[in-house]
PDB file of N, CA and C in Angstrom:
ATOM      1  N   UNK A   1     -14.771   6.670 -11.770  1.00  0.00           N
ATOM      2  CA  UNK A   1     -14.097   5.453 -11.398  1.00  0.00           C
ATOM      3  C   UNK A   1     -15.068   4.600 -10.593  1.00  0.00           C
ATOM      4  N   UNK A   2     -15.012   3.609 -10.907  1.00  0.00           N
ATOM      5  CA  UNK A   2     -15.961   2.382 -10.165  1.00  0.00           C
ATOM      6  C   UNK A   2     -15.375   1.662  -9.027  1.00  0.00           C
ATOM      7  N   UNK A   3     -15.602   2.015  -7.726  1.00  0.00           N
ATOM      8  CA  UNK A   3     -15.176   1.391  -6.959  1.00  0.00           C
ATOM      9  C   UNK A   3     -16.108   0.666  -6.065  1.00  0.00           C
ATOM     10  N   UNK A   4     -16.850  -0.038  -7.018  1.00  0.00           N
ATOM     11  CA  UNK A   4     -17.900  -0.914  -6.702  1.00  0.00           C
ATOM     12  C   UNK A   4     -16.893  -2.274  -6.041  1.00  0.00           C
ATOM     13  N   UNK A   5     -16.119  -2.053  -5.368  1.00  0.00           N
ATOM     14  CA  UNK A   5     -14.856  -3.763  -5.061  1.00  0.00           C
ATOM     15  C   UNK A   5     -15.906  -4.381  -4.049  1.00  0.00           C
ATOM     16  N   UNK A   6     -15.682  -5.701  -4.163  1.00  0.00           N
ATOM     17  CA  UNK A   6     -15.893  -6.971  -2.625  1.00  0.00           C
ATOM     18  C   UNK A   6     -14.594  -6.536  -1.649  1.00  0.00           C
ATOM     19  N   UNK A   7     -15.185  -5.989  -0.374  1.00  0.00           N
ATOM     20  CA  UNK A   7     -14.773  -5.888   0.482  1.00  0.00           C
ATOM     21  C   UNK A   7     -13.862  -7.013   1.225  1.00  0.00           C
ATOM     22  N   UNK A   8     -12.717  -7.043   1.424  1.00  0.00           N
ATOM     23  CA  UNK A   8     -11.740  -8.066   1.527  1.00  0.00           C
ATOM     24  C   UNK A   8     -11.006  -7.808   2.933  1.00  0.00           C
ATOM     25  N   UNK A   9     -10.674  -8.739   3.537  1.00  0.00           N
ATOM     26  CA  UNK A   9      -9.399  -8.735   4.992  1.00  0.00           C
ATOM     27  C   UNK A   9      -8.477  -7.853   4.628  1.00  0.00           C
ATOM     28  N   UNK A  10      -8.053  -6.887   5.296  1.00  0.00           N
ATOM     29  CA  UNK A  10      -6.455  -5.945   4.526  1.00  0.00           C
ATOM     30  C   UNK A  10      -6.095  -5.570   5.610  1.00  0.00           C
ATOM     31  N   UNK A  11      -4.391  -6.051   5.314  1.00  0.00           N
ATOM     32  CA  UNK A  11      -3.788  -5.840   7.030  1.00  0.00           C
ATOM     33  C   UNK A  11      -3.811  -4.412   7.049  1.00  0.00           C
ATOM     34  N   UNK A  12      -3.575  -3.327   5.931  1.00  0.00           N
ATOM     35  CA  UNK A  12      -3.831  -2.020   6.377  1.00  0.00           C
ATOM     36  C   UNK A  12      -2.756  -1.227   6.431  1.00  0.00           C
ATOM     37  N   UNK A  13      -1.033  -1.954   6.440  1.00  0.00           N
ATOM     38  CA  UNK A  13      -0.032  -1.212   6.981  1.00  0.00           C
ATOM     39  C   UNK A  13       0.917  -2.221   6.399  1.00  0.00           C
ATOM     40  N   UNK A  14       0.393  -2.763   5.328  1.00  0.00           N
ATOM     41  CA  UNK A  14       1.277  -3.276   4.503  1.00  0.00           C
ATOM     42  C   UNK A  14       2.834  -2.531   4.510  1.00  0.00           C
ATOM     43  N   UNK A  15       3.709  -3.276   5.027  1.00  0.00           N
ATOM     44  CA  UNK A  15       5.138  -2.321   4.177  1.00  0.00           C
ATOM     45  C   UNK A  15       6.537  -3.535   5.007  1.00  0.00           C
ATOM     46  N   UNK A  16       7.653  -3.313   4.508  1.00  0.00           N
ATOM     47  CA  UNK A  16       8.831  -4.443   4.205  1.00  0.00           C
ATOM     48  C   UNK A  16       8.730  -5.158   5.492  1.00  0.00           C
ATOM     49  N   UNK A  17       8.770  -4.294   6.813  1.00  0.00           N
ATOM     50  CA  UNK A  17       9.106  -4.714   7.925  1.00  0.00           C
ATOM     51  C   UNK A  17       7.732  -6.222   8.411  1.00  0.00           C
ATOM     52  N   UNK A  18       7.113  -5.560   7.803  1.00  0.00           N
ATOM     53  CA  UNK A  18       6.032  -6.886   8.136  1.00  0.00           C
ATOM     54  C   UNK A  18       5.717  -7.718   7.351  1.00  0.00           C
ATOM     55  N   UNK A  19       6.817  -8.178   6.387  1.00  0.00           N
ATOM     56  CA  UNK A  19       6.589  -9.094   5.995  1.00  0.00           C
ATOM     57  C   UNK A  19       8.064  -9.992   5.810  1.00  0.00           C
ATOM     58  N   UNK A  20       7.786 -11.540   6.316  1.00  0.00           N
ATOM     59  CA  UNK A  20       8.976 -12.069   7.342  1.00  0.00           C
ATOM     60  C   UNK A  20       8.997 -13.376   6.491  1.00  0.00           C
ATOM     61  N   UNK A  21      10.207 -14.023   5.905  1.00  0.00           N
ATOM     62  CA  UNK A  21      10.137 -15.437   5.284  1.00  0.00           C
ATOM     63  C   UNK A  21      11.156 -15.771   5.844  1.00  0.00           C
ATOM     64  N   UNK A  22      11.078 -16.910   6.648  1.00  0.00           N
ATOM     65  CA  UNK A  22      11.958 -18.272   7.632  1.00  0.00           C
ATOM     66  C   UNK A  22      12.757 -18.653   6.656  1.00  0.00           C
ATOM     67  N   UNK A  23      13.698 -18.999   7.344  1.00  0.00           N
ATOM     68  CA  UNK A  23      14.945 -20.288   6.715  1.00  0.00           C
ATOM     69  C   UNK A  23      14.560 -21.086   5.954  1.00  0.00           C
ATOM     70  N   UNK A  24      13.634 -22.055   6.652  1.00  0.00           N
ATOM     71  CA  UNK A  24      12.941 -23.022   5.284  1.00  0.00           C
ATOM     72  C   UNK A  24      11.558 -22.539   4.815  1.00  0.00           C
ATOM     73  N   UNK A  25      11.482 -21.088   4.474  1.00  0.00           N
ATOM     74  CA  UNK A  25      10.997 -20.668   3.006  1.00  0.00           C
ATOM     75  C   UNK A  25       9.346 -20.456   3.174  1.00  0.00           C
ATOM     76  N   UNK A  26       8.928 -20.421   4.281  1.00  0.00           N
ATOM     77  CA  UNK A  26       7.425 -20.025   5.073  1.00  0.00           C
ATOM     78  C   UNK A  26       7.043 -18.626   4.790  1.00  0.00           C
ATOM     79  N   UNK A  27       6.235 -18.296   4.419  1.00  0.00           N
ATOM     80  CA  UNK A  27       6.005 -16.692   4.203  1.00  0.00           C
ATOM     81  C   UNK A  27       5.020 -16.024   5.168  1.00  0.00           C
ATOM     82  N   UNK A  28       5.151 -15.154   6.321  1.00  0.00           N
ATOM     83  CA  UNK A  28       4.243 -14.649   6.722  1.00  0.00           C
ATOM     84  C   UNK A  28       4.339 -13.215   7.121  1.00  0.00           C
ATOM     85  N   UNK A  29       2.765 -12.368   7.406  1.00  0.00           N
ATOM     86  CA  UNK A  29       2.532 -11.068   7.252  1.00  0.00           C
ATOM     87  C   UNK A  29       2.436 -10.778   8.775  1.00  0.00           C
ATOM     88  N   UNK A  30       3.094 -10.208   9.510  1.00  0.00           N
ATOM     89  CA  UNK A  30       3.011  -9.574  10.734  1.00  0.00           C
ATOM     90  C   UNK A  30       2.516  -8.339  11.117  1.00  0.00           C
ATOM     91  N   UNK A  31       1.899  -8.044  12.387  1.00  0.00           N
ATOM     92  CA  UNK A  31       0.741  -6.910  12.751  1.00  0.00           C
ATOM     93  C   UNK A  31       0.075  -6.666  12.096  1.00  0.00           C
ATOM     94  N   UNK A  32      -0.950  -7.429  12.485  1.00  0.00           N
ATOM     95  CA  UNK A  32      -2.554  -7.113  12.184  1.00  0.00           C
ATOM     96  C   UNK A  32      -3.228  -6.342  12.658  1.00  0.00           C
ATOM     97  N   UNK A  33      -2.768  -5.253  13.822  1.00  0.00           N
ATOM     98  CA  UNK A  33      -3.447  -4.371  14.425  1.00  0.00           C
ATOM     99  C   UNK A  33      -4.170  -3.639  14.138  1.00  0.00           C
ATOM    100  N   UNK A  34      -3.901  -2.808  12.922  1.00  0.00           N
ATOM    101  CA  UNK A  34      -4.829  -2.145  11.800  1.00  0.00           C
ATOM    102  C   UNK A  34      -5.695  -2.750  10.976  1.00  0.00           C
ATOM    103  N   UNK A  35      -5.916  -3.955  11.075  1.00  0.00           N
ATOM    104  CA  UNK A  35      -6.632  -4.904   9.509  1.00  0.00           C
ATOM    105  C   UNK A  35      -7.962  -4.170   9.951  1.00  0.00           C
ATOM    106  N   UNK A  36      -8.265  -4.084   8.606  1.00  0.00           N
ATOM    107  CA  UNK A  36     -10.053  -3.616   8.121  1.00  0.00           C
ATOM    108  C   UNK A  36     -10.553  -4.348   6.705  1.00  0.00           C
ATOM    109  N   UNK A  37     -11.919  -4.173   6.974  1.00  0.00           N
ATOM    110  CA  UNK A  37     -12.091  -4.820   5.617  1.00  0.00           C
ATOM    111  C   UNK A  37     -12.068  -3.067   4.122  1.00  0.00           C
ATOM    112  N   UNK A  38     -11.928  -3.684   3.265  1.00  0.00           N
ATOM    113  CA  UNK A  38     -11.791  -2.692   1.998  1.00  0.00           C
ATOM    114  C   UNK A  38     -11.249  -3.137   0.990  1.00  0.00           C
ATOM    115  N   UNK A  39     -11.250  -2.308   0.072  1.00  0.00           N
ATOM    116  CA  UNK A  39     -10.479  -2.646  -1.171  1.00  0.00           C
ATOM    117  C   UNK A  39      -9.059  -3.450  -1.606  1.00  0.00           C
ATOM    118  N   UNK A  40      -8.718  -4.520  -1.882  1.00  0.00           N
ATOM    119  CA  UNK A  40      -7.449  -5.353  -1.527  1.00  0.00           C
ATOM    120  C   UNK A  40      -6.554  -4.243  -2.291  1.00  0.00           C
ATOM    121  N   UNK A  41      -6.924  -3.383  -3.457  1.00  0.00           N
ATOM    122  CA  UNK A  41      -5.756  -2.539  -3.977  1.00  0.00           C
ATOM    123  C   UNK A  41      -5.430  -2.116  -3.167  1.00  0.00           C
ATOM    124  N   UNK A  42      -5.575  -1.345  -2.198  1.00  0.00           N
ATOM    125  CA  UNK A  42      -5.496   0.050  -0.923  1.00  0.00           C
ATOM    126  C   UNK A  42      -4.116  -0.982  -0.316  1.00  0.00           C
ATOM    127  N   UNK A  43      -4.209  -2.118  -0.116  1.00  0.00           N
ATOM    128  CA  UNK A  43      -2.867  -2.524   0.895  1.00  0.00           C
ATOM    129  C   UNK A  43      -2.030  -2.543  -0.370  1.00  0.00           C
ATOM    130  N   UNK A  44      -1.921  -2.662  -1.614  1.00  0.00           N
ATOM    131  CA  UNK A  44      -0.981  -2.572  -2.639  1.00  0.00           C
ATOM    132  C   UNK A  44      -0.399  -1.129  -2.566  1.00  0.00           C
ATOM    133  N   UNK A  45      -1.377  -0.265  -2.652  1.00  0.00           N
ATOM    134  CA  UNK A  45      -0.740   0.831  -2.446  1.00  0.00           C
ATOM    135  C   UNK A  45       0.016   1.412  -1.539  1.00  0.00           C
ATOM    136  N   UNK A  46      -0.383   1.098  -0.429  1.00  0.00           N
ATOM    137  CA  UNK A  46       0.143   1.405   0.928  1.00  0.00           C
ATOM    138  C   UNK A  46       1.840   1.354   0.639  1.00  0.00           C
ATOM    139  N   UNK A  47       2.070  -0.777   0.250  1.00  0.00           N
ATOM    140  CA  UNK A  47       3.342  -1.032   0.268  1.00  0.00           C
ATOM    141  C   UNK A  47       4.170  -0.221  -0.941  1.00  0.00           C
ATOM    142  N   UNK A  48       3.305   0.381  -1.954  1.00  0.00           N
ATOM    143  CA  UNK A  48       4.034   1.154  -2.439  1.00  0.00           C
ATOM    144  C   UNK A  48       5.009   2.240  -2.356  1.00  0.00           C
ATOM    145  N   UNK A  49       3.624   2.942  -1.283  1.00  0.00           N
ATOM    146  CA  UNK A  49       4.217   4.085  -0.742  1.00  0.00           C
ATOM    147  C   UNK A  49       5.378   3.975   0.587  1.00  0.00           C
ATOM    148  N   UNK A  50       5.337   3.157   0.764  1.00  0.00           N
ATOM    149  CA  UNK A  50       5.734   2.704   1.688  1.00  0.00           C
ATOM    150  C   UNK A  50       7.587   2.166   1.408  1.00  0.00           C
ATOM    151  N   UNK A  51       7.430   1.487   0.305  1.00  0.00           N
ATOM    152  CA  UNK A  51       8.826   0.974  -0.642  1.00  0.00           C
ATOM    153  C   UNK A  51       9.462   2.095  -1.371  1.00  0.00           C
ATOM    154  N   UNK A  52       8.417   3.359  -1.513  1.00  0.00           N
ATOM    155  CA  UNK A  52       9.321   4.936  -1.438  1.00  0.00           C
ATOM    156  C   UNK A  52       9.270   5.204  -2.717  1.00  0.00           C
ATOM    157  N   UNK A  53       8.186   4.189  -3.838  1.00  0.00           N
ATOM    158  CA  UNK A  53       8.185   4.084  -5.137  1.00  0.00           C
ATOM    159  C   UNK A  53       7.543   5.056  -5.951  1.00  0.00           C
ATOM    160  N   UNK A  54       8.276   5.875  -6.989  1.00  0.00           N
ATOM    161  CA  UNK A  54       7.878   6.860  -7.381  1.00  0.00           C
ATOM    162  C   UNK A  54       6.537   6.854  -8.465  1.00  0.00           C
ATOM    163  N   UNK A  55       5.824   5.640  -8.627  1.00  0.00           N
ATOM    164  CA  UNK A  55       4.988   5.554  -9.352  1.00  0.00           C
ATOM    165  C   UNK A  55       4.353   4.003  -8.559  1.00  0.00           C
ATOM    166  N   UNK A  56       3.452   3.897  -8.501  1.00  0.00           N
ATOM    167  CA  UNK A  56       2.645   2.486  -7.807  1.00  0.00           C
ATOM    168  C   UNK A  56       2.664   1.624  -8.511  1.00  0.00           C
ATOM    169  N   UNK A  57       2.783   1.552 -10.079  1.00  0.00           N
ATOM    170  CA  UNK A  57       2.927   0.515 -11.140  1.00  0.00           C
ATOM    171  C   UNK A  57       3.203  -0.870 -10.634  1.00  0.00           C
ATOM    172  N   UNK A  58       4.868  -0.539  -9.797  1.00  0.00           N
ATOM    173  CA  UNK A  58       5.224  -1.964 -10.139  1.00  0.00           C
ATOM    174  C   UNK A  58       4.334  -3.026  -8.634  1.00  0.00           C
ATOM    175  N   UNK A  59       3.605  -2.594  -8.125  1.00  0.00           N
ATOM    176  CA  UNK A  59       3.022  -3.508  -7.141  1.00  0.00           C
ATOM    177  C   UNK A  59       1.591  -4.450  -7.623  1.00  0.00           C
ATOM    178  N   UNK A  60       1.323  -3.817  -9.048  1.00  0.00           N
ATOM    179  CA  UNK A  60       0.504  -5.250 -10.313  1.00  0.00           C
ATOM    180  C   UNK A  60       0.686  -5.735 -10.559  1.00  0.00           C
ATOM    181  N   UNK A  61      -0.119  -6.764 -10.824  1.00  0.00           N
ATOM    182  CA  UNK A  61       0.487  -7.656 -11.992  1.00  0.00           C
ATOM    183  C   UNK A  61       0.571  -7.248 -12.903  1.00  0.00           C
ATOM    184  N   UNK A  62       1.461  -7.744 -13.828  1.00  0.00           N
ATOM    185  CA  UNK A  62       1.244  -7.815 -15.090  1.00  0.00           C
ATOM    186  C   UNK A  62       0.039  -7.827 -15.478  1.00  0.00           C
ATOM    187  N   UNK A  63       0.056  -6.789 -16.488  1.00  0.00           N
ATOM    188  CA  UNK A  63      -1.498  -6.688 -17.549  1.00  0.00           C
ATOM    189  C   UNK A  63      -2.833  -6.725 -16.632  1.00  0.00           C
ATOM    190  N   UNK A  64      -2.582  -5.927 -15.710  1.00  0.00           N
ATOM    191  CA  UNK A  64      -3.988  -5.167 -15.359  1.00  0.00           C
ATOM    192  C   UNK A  64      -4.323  -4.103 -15.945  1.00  0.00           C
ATOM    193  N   UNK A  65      -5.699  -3.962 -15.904  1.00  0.00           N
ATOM    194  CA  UNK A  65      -6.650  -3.391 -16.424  1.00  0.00           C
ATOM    195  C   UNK A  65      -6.538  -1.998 -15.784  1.00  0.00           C
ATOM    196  N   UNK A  66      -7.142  -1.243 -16.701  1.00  0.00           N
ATOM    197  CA  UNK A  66      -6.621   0.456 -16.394  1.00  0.00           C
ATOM    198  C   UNK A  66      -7.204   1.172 -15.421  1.00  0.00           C
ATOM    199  N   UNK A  67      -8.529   0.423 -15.152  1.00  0.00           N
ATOM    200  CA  UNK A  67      -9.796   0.926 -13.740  1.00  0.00           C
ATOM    201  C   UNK A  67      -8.252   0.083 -12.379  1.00  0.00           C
ATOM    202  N   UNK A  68      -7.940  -0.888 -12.954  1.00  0.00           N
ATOM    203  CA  UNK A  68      -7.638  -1.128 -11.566  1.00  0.00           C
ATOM    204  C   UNK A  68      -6.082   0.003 -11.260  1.00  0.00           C
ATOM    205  N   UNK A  69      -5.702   0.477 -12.541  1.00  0.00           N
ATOM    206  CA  UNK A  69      -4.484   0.933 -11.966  1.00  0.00           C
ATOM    207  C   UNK A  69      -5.092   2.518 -11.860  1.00  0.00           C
ATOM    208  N   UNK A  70      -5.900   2.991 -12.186  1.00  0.00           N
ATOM    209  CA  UNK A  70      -6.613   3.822 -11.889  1.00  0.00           C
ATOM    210  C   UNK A  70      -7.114   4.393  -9.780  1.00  0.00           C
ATOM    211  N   UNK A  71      -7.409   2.788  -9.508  1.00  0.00           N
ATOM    212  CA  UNK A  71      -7.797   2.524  -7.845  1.00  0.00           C
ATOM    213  C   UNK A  71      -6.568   2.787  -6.778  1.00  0.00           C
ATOM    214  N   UNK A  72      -5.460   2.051  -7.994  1.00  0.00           N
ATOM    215  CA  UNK A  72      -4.216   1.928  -6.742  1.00  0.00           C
ATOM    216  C   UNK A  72      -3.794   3.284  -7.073  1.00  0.00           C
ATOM    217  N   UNK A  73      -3.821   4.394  -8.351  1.00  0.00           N
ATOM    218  CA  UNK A  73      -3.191   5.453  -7.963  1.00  0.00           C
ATOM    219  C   UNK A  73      -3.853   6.515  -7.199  1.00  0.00           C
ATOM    220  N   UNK A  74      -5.062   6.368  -6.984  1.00  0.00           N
ATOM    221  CA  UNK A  74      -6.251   6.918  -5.859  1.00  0.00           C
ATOM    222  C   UNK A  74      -5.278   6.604  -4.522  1.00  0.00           C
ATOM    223  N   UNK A  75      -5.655   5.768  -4.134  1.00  0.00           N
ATOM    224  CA  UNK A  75      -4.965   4.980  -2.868  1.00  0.00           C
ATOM    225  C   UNK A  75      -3.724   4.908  -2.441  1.00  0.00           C
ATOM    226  N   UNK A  76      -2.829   4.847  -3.530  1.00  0.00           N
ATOM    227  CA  UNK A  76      -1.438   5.793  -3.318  1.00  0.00           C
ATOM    228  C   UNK A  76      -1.551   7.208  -2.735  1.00  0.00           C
ATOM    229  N   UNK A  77      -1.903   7.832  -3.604  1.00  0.00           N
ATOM    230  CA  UNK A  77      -1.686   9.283  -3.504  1.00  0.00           C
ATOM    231  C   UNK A  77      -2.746   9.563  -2.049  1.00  0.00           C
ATOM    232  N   UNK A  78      -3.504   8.623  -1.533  1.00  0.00           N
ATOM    233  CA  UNK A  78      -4.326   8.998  -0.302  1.00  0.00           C
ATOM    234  C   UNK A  78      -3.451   8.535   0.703  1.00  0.00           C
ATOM    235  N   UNK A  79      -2.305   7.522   1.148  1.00  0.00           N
ATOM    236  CA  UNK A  79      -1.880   6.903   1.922  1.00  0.00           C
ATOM    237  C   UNK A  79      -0.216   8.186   1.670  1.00  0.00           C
ATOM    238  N   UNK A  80       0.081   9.048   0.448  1.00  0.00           N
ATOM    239  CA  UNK A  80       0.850   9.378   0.655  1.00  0.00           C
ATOM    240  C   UNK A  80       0.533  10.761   0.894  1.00  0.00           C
ATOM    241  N   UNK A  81      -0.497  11.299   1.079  1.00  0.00           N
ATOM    242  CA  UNK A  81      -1.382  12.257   1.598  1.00  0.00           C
ATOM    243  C   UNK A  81      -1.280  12.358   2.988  1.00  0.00           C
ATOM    244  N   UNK A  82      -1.950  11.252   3.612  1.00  0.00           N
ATOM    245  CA  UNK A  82      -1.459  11.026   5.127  1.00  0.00           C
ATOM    246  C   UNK A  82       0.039  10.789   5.523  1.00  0.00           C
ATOM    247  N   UNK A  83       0.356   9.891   5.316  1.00  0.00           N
ATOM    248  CA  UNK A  83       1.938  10.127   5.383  1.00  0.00           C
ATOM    249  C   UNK A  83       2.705  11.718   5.598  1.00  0.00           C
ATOM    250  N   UNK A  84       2.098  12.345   4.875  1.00  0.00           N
ATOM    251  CA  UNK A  84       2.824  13.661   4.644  1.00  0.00           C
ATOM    252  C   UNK A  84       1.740  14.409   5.507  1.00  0.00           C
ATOM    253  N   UNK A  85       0.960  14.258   6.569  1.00  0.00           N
ATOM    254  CA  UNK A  85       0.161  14.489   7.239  1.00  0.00           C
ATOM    255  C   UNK A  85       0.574  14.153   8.637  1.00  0.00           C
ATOM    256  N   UNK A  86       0.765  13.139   8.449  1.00  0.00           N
ATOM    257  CA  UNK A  86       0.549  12.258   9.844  1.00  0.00           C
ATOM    258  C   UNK A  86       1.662  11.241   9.963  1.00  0.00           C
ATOM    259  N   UNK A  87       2.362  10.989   9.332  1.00  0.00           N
ATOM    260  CA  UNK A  87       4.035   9.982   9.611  1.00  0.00           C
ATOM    261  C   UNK A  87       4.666  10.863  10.837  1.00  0.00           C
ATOM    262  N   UNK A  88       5.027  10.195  11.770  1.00  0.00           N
ATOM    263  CA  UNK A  88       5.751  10.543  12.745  1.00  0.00           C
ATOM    264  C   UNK A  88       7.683  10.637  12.572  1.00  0.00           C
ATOM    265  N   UNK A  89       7.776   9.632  11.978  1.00  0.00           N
ATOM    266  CA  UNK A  89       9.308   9.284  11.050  1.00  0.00           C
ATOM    267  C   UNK A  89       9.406  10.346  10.014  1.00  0.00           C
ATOM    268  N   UNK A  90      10.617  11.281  10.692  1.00  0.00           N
ATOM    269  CA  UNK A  90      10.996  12.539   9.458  1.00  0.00           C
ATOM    270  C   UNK A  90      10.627  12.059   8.124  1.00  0.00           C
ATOM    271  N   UNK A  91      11.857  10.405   7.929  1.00  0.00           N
ATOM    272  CA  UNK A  91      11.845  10.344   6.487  1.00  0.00           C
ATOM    273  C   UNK A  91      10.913   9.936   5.426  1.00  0.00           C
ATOM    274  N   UNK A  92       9.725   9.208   6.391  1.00  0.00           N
ATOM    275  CA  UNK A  92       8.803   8.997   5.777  1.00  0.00           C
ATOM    276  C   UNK A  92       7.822  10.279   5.557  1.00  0.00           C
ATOM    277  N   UNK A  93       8.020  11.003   6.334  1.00  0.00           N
ATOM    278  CA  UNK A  93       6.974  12.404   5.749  1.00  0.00           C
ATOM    279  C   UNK A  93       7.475  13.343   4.431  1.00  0.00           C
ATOM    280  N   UNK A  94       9.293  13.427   4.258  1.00  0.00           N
ATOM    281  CA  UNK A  94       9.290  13.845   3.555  1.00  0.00           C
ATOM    282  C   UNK A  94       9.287  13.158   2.553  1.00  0.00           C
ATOM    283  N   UNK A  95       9.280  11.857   2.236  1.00  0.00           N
ATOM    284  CA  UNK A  95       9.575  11.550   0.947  1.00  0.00           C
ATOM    285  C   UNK A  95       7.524  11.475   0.420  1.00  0.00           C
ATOM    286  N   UNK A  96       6.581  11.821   1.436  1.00  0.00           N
ATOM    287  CA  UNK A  96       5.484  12.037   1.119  1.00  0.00           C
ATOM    288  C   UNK A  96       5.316  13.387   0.298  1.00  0.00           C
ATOM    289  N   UNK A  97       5.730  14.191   0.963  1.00  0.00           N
ATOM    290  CA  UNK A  97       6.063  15.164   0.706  1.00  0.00           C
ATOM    291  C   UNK A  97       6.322  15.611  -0.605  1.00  0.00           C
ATOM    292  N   UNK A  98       7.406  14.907  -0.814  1.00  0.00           N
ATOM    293  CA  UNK A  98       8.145  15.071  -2.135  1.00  0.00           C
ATOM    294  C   UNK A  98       7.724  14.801  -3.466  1.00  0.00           C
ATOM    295  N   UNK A  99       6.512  13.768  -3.301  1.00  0.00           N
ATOM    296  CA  UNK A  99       5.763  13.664  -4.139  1.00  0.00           C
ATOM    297  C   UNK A  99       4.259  14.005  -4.472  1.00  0.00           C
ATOM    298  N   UNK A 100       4.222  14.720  -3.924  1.00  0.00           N
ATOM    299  CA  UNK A 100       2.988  15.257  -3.997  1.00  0.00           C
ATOM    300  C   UNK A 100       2.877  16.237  -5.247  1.00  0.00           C
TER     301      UNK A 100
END
């Protein structure tokens, strides 16, 4: 697998709670505390794992390419690795857990 990527801003901890749209329709991403630079798939995955989704698929677009869905299921399965490692929240460890 080629993970030759341009290193990109990634908040790192992508998932529902931090991400907030106002009344009149403003979209923004909250706590940046974790941002690093890396692979922009890795925060796709995160919110995957994170949305409790039993396959990372649906966080592509449409008709990506198979290296890239190749990256995010790396990066899934590493963020749900830790999770099931290191989540402090019962339910998030087991549903790491569960898929492993």
């Amino acid at each position: 697998m080629n993970l030759d990527t341009e290193p990109r801003l990634l908040h790192h901890d992508l998932q529902p709670g931090h991400l907030v749209r106002t009344t009149d329709g403003l979209r923004f991403l909250l706590d940046w505390e974790l941002a690093a630079f890396g692979d922009p798939i890795s925060d796709r995955a995160r919110l995957a794992a994170r949305l409790r989704l039993p396959d990372p698929s649906p966080v592509l677009a449409h008709g990506a390419d198979s290296a890239t869905h190749q990256r995010l299921d790396l990066y899934w399965r590493l963020h749900l690795l830790a999770d099931a490692a290191l989540a402090t929240d019962p339910a998030v460890r087991a549903h790491a857990v569960s898929l492993r």
